[in-house]
Every structure is written in C-alpha cells, then in structure tokens.
Protein backbone atom coordinates (compact mmCIF):
# COMPACT_ATOMS: atom_id res chain seq x y z
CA UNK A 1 64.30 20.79 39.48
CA UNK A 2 63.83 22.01 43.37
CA UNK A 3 62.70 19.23 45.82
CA UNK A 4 61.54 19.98 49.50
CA UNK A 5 63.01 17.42 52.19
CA UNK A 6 61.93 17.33 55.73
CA UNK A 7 63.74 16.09 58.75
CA UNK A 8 67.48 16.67 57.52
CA UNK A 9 68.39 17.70 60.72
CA UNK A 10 67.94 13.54 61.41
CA UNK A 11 69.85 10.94 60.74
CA UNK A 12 68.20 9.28 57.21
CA UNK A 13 67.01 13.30 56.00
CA UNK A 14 70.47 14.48 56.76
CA UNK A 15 71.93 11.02 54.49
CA UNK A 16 68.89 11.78 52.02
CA UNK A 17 70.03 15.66 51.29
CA UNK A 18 73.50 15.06 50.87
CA UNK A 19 72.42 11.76 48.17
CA UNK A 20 70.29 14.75 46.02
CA UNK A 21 73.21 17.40 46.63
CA UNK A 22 75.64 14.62 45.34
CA UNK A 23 73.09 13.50 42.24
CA UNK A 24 73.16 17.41 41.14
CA UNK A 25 69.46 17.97 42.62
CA UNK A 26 68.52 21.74 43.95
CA UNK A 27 67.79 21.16 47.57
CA UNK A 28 65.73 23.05 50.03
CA UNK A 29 65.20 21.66 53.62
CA UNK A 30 62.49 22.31 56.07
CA UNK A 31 63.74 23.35 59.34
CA UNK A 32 62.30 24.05 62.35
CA UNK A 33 64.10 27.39 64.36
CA UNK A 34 65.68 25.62 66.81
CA UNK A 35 67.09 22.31 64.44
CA UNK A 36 70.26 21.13 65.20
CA UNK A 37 71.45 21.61 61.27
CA UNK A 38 74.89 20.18 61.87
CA UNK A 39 73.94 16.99 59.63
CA UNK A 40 73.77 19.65 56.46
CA UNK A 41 76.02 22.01 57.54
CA UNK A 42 78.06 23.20 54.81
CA UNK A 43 75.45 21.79 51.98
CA UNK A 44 74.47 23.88 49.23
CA UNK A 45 71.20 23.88 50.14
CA UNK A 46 68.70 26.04 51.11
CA UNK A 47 66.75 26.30 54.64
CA UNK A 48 63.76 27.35 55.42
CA UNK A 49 61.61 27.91 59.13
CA UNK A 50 58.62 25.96 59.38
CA UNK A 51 56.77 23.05 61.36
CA UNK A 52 54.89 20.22 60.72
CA UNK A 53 51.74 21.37 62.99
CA UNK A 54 51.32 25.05 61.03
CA UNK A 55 50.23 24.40 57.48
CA UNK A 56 50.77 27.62 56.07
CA UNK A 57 54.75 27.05 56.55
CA UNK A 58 54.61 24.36 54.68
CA UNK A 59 52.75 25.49 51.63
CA UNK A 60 55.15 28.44 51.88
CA UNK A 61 58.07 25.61 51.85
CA UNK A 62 56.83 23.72 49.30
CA UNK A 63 56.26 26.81 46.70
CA UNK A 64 58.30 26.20 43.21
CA UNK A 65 59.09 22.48 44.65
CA UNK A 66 58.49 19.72 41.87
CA UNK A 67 58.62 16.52 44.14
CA UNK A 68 58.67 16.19 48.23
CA UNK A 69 60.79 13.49 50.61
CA UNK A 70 59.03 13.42 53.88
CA UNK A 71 61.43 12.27 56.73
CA UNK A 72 60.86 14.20 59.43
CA UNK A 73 59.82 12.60 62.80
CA UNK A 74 59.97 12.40 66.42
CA UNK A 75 61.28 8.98 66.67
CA UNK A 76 61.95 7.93 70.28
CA UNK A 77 61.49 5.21 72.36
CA UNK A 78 60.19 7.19 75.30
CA UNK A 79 58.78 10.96 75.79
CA UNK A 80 57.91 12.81 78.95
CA UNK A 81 54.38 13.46 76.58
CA UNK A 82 53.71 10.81 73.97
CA UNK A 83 51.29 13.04 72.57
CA UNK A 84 54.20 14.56 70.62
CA UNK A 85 54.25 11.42 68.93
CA UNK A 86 50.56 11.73 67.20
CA UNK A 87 51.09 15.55 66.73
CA UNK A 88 54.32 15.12 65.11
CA UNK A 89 53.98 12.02 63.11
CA UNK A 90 50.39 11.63 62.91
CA UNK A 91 49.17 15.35 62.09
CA UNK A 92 51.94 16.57 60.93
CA UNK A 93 52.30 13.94 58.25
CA UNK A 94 48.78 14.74 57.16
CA UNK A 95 49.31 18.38 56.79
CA UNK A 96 52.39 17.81 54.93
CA UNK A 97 50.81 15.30 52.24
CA UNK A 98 47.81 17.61 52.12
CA UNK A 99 49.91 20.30 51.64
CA UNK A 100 51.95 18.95 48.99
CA UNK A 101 48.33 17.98 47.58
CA UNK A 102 47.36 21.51 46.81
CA UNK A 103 50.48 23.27 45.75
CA UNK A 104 50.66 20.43 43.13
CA UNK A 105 53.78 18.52 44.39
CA UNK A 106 54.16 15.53 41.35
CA UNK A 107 55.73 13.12 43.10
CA UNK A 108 56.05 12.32 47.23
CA UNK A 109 58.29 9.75 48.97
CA UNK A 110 57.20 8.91 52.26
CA UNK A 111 59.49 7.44 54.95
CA UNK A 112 57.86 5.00 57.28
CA UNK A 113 59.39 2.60 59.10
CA UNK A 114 59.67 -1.05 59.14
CA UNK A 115 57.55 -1.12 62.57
CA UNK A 116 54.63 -0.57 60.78
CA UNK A 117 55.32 -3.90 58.87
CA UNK A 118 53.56 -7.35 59.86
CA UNK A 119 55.71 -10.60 61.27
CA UNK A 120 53.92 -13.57 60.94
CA UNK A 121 52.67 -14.83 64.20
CA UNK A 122 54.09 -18.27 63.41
CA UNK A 123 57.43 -16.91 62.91
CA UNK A 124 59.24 -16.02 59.47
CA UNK A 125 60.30 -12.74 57.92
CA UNK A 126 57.81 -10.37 57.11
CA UNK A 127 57.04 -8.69 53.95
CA UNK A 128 55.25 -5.60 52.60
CA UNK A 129 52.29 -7.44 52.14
CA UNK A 130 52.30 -9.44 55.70
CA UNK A 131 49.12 -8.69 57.76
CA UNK A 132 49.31 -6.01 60.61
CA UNK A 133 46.82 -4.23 63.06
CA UNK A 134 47.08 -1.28 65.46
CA UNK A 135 47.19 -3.47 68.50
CA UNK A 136 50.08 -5.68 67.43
CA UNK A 137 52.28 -2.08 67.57
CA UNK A 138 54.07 -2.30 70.77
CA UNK A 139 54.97 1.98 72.05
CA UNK A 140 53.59 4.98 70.96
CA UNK A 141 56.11 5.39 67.90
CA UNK A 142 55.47 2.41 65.60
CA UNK A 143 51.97 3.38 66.95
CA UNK A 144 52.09 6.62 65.58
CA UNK A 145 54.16 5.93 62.24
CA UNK A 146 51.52 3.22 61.48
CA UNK A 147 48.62 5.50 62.29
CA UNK A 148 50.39 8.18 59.79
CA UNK A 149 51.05 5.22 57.20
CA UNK A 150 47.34 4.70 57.26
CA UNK A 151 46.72 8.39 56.32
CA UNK A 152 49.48 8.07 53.70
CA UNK A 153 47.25 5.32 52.09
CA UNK A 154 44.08 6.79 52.15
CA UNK A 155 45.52 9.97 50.19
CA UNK A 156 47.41 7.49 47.84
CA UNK A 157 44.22 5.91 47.21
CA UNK A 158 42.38 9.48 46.51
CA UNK A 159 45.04 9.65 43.95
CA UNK A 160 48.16 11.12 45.85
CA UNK A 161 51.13 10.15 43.61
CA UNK A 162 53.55 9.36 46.81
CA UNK A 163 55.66 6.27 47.52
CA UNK A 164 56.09 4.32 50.69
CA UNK A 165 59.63 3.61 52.08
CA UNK A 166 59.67 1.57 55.23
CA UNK A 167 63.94 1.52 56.55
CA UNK A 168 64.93 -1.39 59.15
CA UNK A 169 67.42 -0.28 60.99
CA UNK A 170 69.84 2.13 59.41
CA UNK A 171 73.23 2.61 60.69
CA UNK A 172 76.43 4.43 59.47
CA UNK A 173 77.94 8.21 59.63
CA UNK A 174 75.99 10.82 60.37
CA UNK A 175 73.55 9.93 63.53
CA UNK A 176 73.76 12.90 65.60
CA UNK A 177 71.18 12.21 68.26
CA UNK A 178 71.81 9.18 68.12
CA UNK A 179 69.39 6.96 66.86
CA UNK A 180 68.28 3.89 69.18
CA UNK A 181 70.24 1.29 67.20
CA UNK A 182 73.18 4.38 66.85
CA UNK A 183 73.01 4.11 71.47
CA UNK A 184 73.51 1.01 71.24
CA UNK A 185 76.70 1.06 69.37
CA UNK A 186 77.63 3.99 71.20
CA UNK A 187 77.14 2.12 74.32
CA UNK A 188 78.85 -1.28 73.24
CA UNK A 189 81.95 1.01 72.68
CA UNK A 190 82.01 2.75 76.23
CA UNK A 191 81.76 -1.10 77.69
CA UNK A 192 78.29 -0.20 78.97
CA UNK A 193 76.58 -3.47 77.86
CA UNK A 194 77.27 -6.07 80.31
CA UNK A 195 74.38 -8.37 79.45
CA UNK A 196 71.89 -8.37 76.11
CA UNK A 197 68.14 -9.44 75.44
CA UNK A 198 68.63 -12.02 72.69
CA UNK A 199 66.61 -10.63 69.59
CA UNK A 200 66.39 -10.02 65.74
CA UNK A 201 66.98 -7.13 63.45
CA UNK A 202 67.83 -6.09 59.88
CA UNK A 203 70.51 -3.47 59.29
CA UNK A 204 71.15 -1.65 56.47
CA UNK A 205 73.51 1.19 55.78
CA UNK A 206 72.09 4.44 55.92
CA UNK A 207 73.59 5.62 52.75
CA UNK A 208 71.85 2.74 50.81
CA UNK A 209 68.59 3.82 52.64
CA UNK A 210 69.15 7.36 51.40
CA UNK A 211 69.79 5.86 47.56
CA UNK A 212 66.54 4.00 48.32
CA UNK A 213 64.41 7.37 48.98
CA UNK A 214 66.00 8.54 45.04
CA UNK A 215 64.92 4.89 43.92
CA UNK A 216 61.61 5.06 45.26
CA UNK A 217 61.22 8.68 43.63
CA UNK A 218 62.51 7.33 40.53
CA UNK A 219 60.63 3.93 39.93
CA UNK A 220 58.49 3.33 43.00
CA UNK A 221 54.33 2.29 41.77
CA UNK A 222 52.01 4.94 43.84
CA UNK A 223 50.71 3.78 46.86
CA UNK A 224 53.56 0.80 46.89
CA UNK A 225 55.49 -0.02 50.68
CA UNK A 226 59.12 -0.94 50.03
CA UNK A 227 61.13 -2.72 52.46
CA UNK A 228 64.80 -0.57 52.71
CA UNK A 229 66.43 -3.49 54.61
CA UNK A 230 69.45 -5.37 53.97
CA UNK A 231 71.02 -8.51 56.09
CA UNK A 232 68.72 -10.44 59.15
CA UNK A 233 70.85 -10.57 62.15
CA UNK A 234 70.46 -12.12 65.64
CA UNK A 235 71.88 -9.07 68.24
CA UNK A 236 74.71 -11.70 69.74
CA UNK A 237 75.65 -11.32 65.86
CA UNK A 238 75.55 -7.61 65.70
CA UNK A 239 77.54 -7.88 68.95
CA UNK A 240 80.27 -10.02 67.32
CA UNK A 241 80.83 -7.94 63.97
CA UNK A 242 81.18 -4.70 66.88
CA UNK A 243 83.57 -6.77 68.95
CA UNK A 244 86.18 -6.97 65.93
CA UNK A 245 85.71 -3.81 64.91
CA UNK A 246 86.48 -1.95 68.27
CA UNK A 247 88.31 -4.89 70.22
CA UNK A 248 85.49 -4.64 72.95
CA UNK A 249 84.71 -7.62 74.40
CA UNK A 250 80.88 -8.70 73.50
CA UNK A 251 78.20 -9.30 76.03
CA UNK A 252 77.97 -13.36 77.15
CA UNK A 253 75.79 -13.00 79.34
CA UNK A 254 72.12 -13.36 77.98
CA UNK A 255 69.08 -12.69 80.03
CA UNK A 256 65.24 -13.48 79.94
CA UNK A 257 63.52 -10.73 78.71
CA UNK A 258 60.67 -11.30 81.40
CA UNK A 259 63.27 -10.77 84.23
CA UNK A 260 64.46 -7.42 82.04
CA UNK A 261 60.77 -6.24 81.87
CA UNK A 262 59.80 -5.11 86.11
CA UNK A 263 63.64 -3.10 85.84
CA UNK A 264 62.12 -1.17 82.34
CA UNK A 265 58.49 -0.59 83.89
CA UNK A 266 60.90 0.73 87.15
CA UNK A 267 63.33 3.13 84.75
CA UNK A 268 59.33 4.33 83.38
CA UNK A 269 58.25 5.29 86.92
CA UNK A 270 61.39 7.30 87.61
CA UNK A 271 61.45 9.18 84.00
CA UNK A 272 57.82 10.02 84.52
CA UNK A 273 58.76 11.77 87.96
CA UNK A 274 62.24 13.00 86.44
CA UNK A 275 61.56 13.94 82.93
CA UNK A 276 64.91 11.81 81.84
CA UNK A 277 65.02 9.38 79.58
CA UNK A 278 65.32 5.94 80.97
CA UNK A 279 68.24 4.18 81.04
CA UNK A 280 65.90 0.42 80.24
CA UNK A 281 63.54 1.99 77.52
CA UNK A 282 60.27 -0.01 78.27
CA UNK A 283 59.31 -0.20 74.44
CA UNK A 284 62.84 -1.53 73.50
CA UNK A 285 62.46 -4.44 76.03
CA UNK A 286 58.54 -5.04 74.66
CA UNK A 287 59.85 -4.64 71.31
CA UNK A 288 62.59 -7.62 72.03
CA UNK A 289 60.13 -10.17 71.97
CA UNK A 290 59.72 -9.54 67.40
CA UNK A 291 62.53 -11.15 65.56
CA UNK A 292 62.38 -8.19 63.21
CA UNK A 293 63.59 -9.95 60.26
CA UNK A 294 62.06 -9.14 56.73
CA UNK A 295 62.30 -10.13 53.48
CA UNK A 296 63.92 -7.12 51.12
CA UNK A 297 63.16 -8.69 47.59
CA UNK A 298 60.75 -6.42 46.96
CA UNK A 299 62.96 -3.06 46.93
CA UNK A 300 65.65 -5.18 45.26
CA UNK A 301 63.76 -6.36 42.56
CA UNK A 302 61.55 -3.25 41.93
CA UNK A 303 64.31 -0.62 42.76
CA UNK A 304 67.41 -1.80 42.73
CA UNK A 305 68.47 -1.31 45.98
CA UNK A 306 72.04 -1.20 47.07
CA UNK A 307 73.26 -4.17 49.45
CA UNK A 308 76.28 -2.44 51.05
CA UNK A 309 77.43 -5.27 54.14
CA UNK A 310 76.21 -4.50 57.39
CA UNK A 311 79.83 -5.30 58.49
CA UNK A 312 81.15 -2.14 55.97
CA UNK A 313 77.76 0.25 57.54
CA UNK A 314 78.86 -1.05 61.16
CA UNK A 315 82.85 0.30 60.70
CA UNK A 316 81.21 3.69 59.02
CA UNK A 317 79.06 3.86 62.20
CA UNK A 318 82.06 2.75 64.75
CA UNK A 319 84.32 5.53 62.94
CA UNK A 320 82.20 8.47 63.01
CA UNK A 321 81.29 7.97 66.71
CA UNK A 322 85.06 8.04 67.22
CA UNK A 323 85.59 10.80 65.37
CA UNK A 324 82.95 12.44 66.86
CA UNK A 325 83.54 11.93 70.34
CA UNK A 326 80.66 10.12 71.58
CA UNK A 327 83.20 7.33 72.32
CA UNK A 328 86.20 6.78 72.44
C-alpha cells in the first residue's frame, strides 16, 4: 500500500516518513522544488514537486495513494507577510483534503496542533472537547491552524474519512529549522537565556508523535481530535531537566511578562522595517500568559499512545543539536 505524506521536509513529517519506512509502508513525499529534504535524505522513498496552493499537483501526488498524512505547514511565530499563514495552512489544507476527496484517498490523518485546543478560563488542563473560539487564538498561526481545523471538520462531517491529530510540543532528533520549542533548547545551550517568562507546556517526543499519526490511521473514529501530548511541565522545569543534561546553568531570574511585552512589540517594529525575525517573538510572549497543559487520556486510551519521558526526548533533542552543530 502507497501513502502520500506532506511536510517531510519538517520536523514531525520528516519523524512521520521514517515511522512508515520503518513499519514496511511504500512512501511517497510531497515536496516543494526548493525543500530542504535533508530530514529524508537517504529514505527509500519517493519525491515528488508540488504545492499546497496548485491543486492539480496534488491530485497528480496523490494518484495510486491508498491513505494521506497531512503535515505540511508554515509554522512560525512571526512572518514578514502573515498572509502566508492563511494561504499555506488555511487554503492549502483545503485543497489538499479536497483533493484527496476526489481521487478517492480512504483514509486521511490530519496534523493540527494543540493551539487550536481550548484551556479553561478558570484554569485546568484542557481537553479535546474543551470550548474554543477564533478570538481566544493569540498570532496568526494557531489562528490559521484553527481556521484550517474548522475546514477539516466541515469535510469530516460531509463524510471525509480523516482523523484529527493535535501534537503539544514535540521535541527530539531531527528539527532542522528548528522548531520554536527546538530555539529554545538551542539557545539554552549557547547560554543565551539569561532570564525566562514563567509558563506551561506539554512535551512529548517527536518519535511518539510520529507513532501517534500510524495510531490515528490505524484506530482513530472519523472526525475525532486526539491530544499527542505527554508530561505538563512548568518552563523553570524544562529548564532544570536541560541544565543536567548539558551542565548549563538554568535561568533564575524570572520576569513579568507585562515588562517582556513593550521589548516584543519593539523587536515587531524593527522586523517589519528589516524583514528579520525578531529576536522577542511577540506571539511567544502573548502566548506565555496559557499554561498549555492538557489532558492526553484520550489518545492513550483510544490509541495507545507511547509515553516516552520528556527527560529521554530532551537528551535525543540536546544530542542531535550537538551533533549537528547548532551548539556546541
């Protein structure tokens, strides 16, 4: 059986095509020209040219496919042009389902992301039933993946068999750009993190995120959200497990995230004029207000998705951005 995956170039796509290369699946990738395909290079796989935003490229990549894993994304805290974010994730995930719709694709994962998942405003951990709106997304990203999550369910309910997957924050070998949580790591280990905004995330490694896409495929209910998340950690604690792992010293002192915010909206003004990205990502400071902590249960139970420690994902992550040179 051939499967189509998008967005292997990326961090969870490239961890998702070597999980169906390893389980004995025939793998073809959609590429754009100019992907960076160092994340599958050497795979037994087979690329092809296309892009989200031309339709015809991906009923061409989708021919003599039996089930789809949509990953692809532009997933950034900041662009130059946010529209990139709507085209991308928004469009482009609706020609892609569409697509897959009328070449007769049987089965569809979709990967979301756990930014399109409701906290409750009293606090708590969220789940995949937890009540969310547009205006409670803080940045054009989690606007955009929630927008394309939307279109996702409308198709599912028109009788699209496809699968929700919504990862927390994935970390581990293999994130090339990297990732927002992978720059952080990257710049805890160059020292670069004097001081921290106190907040909450789950991590999970990205190799049991990838085993969560073949779960999902396997025994996820149509139109279902799962939760790929694993442990709920404060950042100090994130900070810690990185501090014995690389013998840098962790970050003591703490500041207000109100007295953060006027230095982000300043690192905006000077990437709009400059084109680079800022150094203080406004979203990530907005976004530091959510304790994003969930509750997992639901993949567990349903799928049987692996708990690998966040301490084990952490030393995969540390290693490979030795190894790779981003630090040293």
């Amino acid at each position: 059986m051939k499967v189509l995956v998008t967005g292997a170039s990326g961090f969870v796509g490239g961890a998702v095509a070597r999980a169906l290369v390893q389980a004995g699946t025939e793998v073809r990738l959609l590429v754009r020209a100019d992907s960076d395909r160092q994340n599958f290079d050497g795979l037994p796989v087979e690329p092809v040219t296309g892009d989200l935003r031309d339709q015809a490229s991906l009923r061409r990549a989708l021919s003599g496919c039996r089930q789809l894993y949509h990953i692809a994304a532009h997933y950034a805290l900041w662009a130059k042009d946010p529209s990139i974010f709507y085209d991308v994730n928004v469009t482009g995930t609706k020609n892609m389902l569409e697509a897959a719709r009328s070449v007769g694709i049987e089965r569809t994962v979709y990967c979301s992301t756990i930014g399109a998942i409701g906290l409750p405003p009293e606090g708590g951990v969220g789940t995949e039933t937890t009540p969310v709106s547009l205006d409670q997304m803080a940045g054009h990203y989690k606007r955009s993946k929630f927008l394309a999550e939307q279109e996702v369910l409308k198709l599912a309910k028109d009788g699209l068999p496809v699968v929700i997957v919504n990862p927390s924050a994935p970390v581990g070998a293999g994130d090339v750009k990297p990732t927002p949580t992978g720059q952080v790591i990257v710049d805890f280990m160059k020292g670069r993190m004097p001081a921290y905004i106190e907040t909450g995330m789950n991590l999970i490694d990205v190799d049991d995120v990838a085993a969560g896409h073949l779960l999902a495929m396997e025994k996820g209910r149509q139109g279902e959200r799962y939760i790929l998340g694993n442990k709920n950690l404060m950042l100090r604690e994130v900070f810690e497990i990185l501090s014995r792992l690389t013998g840098v010293k962790a970050p003591t002192l703490r500041l207000p995230r109100l007295a953060v915010l006027p230095l982000a909206y300043g690192n905006q003004w000077i990437a709009a004029l400059t084109g680079r990205t800022p150094r203080i990502p406004l979203e990530g400071v907005k976004m530091a207000k959510y304790k994003m902590h969930y509750d997992c249960s639901k993949a567990l139970r349903e799928l049987g998705l692996p708990q690998t420690p966040p301490e084990v994902a952490l030393e995969k992550a540390v290693r490979w951005f030795r190894t790779h040179g981003y630090a040293s």
